[in-house]
PDB file of N, CA and C in Angstrom:
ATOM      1  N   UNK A   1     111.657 113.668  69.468  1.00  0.00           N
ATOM      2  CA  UNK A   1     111.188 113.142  68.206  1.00  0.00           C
ATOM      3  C   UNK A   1     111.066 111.623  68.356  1.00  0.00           C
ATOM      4  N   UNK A   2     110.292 110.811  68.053  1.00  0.00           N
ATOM      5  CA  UNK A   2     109.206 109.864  68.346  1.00  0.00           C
ATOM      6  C   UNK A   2     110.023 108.828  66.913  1.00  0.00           C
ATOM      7  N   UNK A   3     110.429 107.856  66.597  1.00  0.00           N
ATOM      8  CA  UNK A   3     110.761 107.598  65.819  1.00  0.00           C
ATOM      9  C   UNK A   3     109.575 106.090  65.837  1.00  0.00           C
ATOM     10  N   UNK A   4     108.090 106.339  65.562  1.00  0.00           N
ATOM     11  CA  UNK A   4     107.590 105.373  65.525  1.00  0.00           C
ATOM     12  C   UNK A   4     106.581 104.669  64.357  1.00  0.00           C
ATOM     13  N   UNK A   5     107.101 105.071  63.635  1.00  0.00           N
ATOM     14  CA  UNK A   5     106.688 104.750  61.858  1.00  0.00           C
ATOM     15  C   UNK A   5     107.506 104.134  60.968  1.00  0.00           C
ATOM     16  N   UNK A   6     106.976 102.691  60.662  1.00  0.00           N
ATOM     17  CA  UNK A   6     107.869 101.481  60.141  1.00  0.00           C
ATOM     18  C   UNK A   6     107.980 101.520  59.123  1.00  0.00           C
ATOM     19  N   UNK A   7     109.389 101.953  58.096  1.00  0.00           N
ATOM     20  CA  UNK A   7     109.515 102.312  56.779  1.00  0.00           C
ATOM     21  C   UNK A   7     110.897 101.301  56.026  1.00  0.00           C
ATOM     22  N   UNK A   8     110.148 100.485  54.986  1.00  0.00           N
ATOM     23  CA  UNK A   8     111.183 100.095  54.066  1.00  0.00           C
ATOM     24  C   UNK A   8     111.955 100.325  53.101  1.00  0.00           C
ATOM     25  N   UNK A   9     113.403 100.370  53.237  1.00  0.00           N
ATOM     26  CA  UNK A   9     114.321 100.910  52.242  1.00  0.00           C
ATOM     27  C   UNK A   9     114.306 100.266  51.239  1.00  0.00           C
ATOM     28  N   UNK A  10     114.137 100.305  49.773  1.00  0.00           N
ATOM     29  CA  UNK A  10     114.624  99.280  48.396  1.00  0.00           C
ATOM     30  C   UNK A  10     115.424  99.576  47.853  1.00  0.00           C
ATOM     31  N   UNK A  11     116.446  98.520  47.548  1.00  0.00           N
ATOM     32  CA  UNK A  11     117.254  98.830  46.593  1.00  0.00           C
ATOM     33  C   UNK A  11     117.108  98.517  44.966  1.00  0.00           C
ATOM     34  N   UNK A  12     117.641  98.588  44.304  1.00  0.00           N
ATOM     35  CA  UNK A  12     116.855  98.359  42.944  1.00  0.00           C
ATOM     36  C   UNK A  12     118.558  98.049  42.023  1.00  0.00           C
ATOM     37  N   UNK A  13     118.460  97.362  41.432  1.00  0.00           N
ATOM     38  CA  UNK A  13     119.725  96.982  40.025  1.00  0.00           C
ATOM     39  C   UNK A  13     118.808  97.883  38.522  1.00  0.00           C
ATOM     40  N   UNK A  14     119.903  98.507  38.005  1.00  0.00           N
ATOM     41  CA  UNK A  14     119.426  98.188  36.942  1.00  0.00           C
ATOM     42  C   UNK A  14     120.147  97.294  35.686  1.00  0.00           C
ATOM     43  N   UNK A  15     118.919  96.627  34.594  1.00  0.00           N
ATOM     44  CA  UNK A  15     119.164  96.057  33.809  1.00  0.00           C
ATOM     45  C   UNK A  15     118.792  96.408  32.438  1.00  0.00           C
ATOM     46  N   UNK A  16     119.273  95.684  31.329  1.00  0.00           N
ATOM     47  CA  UNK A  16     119.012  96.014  29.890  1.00  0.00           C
ATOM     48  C   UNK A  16     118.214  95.269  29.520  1.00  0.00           C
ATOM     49  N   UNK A  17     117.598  95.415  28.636  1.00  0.00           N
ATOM     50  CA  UNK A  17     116.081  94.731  27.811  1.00  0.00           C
ATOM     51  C   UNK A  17     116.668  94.112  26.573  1.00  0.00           C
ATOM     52  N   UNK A  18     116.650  93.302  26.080  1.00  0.00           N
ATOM     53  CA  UNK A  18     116.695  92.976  24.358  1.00  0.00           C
ATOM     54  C   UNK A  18     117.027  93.796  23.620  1.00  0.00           C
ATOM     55  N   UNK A  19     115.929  95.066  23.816  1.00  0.00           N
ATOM     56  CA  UNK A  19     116.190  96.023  22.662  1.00  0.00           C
ATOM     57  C   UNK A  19     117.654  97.261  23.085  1.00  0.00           C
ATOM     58  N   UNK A  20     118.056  96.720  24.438  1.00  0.00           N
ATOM     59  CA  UNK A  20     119.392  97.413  24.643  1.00  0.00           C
ATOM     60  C   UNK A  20     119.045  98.982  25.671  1.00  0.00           C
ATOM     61  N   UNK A  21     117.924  98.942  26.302  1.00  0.00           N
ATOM     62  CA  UNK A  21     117.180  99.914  27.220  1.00  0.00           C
ATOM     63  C   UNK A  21     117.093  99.316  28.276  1.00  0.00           C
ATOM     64  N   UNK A  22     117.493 100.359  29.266  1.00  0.00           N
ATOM     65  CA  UNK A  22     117.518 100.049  30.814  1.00  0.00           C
ATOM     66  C   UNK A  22     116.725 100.160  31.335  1.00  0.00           C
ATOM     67  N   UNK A  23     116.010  99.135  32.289  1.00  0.00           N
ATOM     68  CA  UNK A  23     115.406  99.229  33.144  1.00  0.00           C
ATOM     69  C   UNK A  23     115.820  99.087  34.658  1.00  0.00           C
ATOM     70  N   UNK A  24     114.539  99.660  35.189  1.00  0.00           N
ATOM     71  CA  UNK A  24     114.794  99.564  36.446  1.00  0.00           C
ATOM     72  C   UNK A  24     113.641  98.470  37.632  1.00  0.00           C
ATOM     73  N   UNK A  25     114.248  97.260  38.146  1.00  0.00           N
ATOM     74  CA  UNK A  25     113.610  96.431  38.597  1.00  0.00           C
ATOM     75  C   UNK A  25     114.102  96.348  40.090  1.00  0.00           C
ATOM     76  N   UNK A  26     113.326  96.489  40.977  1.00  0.00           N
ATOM     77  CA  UNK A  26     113.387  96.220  42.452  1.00  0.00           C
ATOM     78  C   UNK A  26     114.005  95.217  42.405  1.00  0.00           C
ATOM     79  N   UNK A  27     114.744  94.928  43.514  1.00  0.00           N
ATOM     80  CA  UNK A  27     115.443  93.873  43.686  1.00  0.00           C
ATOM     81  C   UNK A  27     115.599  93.147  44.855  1.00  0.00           C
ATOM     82  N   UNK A  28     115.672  94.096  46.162  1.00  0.00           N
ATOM     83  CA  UNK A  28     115.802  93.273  47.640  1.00  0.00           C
ATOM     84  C   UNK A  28     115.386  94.679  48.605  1.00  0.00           C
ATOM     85  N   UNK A  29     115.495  94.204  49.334  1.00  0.00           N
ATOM     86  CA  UNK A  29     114.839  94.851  50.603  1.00  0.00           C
ATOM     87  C   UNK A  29     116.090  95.317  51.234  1.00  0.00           C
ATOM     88  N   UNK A  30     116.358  96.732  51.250  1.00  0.00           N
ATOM     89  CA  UNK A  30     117.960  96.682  52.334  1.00  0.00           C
ATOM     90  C   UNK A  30     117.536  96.723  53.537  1.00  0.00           C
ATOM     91  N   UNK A  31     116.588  97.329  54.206  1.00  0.00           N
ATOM     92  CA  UNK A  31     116.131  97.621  55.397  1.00  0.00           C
ATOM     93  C   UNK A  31     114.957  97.862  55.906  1.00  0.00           C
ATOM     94  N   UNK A  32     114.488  97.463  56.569  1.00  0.00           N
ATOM     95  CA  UNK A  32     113.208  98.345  57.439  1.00  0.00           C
ATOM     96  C   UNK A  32     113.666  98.468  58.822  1.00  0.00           C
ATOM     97  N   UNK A  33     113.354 100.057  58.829  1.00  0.00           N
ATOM     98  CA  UNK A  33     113.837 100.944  60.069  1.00  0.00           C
ATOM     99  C   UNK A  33     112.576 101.672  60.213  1.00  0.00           C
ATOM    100  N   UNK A  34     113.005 101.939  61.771  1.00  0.00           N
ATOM    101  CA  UNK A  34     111.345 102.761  62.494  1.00  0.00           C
ATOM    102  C   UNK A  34     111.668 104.197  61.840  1.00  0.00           C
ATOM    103  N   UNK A  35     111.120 105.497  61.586  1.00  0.00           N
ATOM    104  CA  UNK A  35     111.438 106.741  60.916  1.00  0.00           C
ATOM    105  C   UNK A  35     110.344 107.340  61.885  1.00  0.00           C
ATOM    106  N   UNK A  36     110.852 108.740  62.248  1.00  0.00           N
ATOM    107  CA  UNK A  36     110.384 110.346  62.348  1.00  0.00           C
ATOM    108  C   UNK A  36     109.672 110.795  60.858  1.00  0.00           C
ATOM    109  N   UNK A  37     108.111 110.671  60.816  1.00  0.00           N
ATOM    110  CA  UNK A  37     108.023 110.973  59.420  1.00  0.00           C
ATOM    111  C   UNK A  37     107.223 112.520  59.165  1.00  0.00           C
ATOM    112  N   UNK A  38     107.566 113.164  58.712  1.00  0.00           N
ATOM    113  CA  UNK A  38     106.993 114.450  58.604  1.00  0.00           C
ATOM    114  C   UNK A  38     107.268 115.412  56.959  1.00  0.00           C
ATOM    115  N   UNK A  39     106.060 116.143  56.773  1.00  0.00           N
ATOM    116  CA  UNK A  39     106.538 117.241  55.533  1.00  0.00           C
ATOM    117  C   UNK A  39     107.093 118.307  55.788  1.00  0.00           C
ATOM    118  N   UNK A  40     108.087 118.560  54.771  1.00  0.00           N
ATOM    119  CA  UNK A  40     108.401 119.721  55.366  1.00  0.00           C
ATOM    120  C   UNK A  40     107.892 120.904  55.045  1.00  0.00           C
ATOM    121  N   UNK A  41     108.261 121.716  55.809  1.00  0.00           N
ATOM    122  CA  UNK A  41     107.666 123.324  55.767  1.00  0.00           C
ATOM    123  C   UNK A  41     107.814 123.779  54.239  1.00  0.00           C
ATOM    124  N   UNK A  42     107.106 124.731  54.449  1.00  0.00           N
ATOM    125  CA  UNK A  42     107.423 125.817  53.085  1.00  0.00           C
ATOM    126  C   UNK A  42     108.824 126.002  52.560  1.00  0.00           C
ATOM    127  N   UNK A  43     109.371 126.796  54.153  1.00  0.00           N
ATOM    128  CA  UNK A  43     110.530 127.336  53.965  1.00  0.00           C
ATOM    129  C   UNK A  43     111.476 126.373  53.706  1.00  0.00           C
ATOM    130  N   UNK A  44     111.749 125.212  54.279  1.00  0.00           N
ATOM    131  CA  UNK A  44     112.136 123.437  53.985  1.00  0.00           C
ATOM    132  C   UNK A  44     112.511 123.382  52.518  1.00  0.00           C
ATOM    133  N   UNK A  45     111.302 123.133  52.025  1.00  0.00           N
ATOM    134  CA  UNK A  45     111.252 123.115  50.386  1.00  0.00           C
ATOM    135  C   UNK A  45     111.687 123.745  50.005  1.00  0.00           C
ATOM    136  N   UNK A  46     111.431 125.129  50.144  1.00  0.00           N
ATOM    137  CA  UNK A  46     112.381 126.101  49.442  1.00  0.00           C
ATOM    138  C   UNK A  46     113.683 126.074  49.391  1.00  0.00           C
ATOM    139  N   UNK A  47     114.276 125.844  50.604  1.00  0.00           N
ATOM    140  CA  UNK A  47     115.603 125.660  50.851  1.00  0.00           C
ATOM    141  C   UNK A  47     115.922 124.398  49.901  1.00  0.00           C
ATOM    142  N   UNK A  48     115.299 123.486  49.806  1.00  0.00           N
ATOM    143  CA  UNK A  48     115.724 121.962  49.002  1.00  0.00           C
ATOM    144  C   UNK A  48     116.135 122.493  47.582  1.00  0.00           C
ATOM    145  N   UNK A  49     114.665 123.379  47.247  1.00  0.00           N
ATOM    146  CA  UNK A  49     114.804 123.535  45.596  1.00  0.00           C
ATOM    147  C   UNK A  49     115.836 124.384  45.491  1.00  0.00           C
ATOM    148  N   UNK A  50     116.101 124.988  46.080  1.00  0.00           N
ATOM    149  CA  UNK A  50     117.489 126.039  46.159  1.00  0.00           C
ATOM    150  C   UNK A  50     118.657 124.863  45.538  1.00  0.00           C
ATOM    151  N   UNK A  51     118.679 124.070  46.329  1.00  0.00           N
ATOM    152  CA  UNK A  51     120.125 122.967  45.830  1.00  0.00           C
ATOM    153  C   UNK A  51     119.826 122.300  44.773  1.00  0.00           C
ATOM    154  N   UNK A  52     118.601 122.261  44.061  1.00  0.00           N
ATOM    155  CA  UNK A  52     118.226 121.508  43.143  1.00  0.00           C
ATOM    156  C   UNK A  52     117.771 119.965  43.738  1.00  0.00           C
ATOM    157  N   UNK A  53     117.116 119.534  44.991  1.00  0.00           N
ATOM    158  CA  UNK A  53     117.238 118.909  45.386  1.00  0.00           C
ATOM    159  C   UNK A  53     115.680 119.071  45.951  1.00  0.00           C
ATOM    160  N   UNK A  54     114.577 118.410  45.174  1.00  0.00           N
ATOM    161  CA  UNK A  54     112.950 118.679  45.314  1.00  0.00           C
ATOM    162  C   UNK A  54     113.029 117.552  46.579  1.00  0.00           C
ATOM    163  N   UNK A  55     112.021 117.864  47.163  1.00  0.00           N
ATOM    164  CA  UNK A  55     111.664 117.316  48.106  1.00  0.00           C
ATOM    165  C   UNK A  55     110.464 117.759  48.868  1.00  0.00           C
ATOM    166  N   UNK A  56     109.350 116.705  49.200  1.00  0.00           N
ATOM    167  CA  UNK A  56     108.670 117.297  50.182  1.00  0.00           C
ATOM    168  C   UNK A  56     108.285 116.703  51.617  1.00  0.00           C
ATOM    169  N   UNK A  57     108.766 115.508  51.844  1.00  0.00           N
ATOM    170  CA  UNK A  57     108.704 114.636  53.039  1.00  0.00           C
ATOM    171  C   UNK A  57     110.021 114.447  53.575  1.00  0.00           C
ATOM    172  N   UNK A  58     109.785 114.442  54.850  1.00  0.00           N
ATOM    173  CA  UNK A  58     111.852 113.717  55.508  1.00  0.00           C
ATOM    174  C   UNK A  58     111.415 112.729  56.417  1.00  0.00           C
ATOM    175  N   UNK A  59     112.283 111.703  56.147  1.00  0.00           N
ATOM    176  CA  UNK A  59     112.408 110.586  57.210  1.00  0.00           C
ATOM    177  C   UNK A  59     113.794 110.768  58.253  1.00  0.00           C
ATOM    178  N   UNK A  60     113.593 111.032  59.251  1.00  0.00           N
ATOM    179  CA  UNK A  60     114.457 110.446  60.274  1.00  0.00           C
ATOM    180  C   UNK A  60     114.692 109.439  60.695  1.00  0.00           C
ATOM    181  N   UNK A  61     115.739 108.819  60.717  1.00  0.00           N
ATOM    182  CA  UNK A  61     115.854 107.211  61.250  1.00  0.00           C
ATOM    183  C   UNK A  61     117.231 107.470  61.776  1.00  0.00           C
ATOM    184  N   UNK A  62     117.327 106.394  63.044  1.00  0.00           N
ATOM    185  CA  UNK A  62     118.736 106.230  63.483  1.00  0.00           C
ATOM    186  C   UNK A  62     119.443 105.798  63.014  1.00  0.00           C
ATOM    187  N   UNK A  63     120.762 106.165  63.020  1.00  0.00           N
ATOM    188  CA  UNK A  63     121.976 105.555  62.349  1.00  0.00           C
ATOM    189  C   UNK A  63     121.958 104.334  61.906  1.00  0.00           C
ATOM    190  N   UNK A  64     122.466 103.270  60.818  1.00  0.00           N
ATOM    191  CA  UNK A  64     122.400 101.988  60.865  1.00  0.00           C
ATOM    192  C   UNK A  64     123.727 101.963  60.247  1.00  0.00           C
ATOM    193  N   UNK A  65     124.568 100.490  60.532  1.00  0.00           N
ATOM    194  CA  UNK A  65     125.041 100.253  59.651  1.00  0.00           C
ATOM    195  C   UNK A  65     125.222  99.707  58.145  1.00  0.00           C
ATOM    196  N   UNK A  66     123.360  99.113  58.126  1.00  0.00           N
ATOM    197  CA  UNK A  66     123.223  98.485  56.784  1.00  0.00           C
ATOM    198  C   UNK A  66     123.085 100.090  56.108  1.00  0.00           C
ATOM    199  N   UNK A  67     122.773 101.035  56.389  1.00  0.00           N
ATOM    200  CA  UNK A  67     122.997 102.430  55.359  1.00  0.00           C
ATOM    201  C   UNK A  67     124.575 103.251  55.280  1.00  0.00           C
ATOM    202  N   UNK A  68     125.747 102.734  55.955  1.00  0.00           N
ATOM    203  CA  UNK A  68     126.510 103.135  55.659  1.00  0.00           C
ATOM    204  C   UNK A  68     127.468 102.855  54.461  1.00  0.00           C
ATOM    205  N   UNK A  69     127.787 103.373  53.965  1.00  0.00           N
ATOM    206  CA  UNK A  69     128.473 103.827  52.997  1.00  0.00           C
ATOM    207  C   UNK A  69     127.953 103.097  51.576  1.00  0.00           C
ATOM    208  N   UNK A  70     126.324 103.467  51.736  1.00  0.00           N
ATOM    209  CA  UNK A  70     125.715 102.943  50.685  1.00  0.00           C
ATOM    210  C   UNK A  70     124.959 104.942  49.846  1.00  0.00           C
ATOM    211  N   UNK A  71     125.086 104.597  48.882  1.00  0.00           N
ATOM    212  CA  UNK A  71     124.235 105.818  48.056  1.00  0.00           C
ATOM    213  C   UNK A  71     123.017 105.947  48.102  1.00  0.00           C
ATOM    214  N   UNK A  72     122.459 106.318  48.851  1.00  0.00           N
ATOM    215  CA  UNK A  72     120.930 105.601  49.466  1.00  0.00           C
ATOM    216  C   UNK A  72     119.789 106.826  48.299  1.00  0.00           C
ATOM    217  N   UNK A  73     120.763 107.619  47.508  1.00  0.00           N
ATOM    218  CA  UNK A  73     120.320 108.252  46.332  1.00  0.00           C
ATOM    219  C   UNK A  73     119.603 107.710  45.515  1.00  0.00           C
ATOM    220  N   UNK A  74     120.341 106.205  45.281  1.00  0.00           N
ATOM    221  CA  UNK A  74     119.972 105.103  44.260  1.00  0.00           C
ATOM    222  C   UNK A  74     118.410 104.161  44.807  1.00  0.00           C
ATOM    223  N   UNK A  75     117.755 104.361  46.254  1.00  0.00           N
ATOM    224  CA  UNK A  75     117.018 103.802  46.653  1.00  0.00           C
ATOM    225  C   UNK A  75     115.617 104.282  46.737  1.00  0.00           C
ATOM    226  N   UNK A  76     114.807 103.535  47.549  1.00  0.00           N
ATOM    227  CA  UNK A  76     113.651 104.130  47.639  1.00  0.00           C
ATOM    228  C   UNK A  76     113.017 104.047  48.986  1.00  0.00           C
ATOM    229  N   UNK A  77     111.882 104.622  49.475  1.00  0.00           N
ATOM    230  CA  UNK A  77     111.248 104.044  50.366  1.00  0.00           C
ATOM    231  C   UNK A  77     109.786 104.059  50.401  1.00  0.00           C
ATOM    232  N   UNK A  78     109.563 102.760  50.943  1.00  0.00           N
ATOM    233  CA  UNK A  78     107.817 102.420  51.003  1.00  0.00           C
ATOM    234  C   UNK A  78     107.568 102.867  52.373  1.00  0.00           C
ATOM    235  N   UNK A  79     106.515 103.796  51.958  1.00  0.00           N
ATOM    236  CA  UNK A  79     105.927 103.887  53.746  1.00  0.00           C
ATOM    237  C   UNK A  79     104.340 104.090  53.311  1.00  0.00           C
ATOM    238  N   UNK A  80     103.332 103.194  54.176  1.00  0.00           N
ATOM    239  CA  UNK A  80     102.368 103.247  53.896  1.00  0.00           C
ATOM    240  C   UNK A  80     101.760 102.765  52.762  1.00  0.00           C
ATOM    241  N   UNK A  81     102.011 101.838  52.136  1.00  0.00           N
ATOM    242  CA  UNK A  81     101.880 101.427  50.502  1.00  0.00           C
ATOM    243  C   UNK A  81     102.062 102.678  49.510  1.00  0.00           C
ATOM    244  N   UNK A  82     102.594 103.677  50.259  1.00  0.00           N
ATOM    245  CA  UNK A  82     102.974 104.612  48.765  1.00  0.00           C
ATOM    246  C   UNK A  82     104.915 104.631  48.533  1.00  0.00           C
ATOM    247  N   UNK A  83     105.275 104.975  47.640  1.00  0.00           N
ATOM    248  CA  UNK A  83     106.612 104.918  47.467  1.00  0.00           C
ATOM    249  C   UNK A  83     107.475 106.350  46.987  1.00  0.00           C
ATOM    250  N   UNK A  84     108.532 106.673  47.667  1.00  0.00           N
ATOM    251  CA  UNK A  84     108.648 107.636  47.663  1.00  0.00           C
ATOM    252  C   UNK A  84     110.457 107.692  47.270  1.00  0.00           C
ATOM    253  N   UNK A  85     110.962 108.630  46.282  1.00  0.00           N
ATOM    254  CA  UNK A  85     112.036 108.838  45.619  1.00  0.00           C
ATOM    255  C   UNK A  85     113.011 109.467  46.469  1.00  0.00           C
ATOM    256  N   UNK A  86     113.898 108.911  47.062  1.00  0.00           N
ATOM    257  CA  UNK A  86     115.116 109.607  48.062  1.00  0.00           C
ATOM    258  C   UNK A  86     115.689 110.547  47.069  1.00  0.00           C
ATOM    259  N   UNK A  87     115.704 111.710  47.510  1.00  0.00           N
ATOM    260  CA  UNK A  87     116.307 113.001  46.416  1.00  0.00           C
ATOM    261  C   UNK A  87     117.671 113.378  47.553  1.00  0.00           C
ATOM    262  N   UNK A  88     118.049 113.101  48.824  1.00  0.00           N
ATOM    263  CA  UNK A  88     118.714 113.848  49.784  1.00  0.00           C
ATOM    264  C   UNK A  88     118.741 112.983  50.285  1.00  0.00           C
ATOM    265  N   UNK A  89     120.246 113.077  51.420  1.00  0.00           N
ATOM    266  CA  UNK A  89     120.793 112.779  52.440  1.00  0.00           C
ATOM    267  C   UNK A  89     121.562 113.610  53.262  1.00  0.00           C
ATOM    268  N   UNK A  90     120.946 113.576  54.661  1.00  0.00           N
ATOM    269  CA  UNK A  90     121.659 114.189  55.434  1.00  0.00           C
ATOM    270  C   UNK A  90     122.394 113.294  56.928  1.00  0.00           C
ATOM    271  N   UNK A  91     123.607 112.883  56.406  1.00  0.00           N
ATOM    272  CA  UNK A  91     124.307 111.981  57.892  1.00  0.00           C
ATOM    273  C   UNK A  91     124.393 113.012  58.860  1.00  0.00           C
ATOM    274  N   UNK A  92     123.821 113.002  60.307  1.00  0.00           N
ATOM    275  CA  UNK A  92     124.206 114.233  61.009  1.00  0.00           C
ATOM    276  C   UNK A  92     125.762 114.340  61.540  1.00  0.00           C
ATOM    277  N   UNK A  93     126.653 115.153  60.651  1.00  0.00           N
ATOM    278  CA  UNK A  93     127.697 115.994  60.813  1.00  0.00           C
ATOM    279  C   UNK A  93     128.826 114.248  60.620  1.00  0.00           C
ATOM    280  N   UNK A  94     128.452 113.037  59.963  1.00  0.00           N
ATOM    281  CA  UNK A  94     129.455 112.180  59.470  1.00  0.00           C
ATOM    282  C   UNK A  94     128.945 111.535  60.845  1.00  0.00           C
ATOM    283  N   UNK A  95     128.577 111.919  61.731  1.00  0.00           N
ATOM    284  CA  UNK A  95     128.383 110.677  63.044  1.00  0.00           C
ATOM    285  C   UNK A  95     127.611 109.902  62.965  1.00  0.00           C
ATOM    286  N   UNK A  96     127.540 108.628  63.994  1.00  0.00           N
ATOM    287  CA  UNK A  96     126.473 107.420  64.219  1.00  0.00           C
ATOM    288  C   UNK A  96     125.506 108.310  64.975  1.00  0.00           C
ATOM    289  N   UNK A  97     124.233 109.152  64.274  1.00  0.00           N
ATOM    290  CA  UNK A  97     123.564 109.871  65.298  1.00  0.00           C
ATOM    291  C   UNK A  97     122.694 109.494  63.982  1.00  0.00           C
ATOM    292  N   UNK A  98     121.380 110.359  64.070  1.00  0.00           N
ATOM    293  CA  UNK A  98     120.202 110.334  62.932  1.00  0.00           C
ATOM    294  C   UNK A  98     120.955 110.803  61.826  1.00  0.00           C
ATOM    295  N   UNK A  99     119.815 110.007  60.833  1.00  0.00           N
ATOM    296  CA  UNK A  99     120.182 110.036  59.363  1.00  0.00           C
ATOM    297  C   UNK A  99     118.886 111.229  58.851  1.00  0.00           C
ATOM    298  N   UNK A 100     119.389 112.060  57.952  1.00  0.00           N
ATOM    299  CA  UNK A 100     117.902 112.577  57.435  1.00  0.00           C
ATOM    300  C   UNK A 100     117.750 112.070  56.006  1.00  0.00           C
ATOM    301  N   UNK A 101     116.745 111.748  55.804  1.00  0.00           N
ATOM    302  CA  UNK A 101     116.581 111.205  54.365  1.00  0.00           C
ATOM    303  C   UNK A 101     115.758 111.744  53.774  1.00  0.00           C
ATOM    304  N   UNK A 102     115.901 112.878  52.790  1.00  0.00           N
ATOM    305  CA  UNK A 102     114.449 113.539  51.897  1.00  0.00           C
ATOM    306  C   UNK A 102     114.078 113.100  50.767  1.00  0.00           C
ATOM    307  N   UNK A 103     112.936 112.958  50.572  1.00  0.00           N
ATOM    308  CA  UNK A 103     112.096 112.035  48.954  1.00  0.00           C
ATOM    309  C   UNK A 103     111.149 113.115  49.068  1.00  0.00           C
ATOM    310  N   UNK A 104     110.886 112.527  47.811  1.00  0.00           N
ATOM    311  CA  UNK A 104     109.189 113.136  47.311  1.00  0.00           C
ATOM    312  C   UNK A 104     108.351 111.494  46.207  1.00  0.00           C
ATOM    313  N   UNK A 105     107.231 112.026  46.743  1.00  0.00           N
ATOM    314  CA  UNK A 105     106.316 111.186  46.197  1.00  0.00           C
ATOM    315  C   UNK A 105     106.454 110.313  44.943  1.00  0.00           C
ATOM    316  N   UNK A 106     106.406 109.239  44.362  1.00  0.00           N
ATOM    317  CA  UNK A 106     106.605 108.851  43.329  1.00  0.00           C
ATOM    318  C   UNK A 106     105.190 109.314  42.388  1.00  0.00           C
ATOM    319  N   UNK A 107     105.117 109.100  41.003  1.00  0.00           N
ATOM    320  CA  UNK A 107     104.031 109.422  40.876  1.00  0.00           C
ATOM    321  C   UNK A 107     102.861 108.156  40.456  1.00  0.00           C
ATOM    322  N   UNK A 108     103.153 106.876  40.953  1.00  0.00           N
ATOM    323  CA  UNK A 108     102.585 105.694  41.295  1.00  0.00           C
ATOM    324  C   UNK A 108     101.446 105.604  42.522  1.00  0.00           C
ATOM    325  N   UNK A 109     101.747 106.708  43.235  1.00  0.00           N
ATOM    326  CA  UNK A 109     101.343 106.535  44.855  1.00  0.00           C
ATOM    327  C   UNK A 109      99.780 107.154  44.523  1.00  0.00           C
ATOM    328  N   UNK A 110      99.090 106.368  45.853  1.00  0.00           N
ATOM    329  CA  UNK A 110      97.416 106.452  45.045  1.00  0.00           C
ATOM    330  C   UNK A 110      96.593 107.252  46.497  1.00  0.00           C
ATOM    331  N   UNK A 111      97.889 108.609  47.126  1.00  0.00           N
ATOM    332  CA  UNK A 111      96.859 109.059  47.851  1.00  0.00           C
ATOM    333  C   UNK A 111      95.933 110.185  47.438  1.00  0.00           C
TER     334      UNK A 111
END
């Protein structure tokens, strides 16, 4: 597996408005890491929605330490000028080995 597709992680704060409603505003860049980028299968998905956990793309990326012991739930990633909602994480088995990261499409993205 080829890890040669350059993808940025965002992190985002959220904040309150005047009228006392939260928003959500990008905030910094945690990372850009090279990713394994692929959709997954049928059966993939299925298995996701099973956990309640939609998904239709996975990024592979190698271990980092700027993603450890961060909720990378709370993030996002840009790949390709589209942006895509981390729904999943998979650390392989707690080790410094690949990370799997599953999103699905935001519905901003203009492919």
């Amino acid at each position: 597996m080829i890890k040669d597709k350059k993808i940025s992680i965002l992190g985002y704060v959220s904040t309150t408005n005047e009228y006392g409603e939260v928003e959500k505003q990008q905030q910094y860049l945690l990372k850009d890491v090279w990713a394994y980028v692929r959709q997954l299968s049928a059966k993939e998905a299925y298995e996701r929605a099973q956990i309640q956990s939609e998904a239709e793309i996975l990024f592979t990326v190698n271990f980092n330490e700027a993603l450890k012991d961060k909720s990378l739930i709370d993030y996002e990633i840009k790949f390709r000028g589209n942006t895509y909602q981390i729904t999943g994480i998979d650390y392989y088995e707690f080790g410094k080995r690949d990370v799997k990261i599953y999103a699905k499409p935001k519905g901003n993205n203009h492919n």
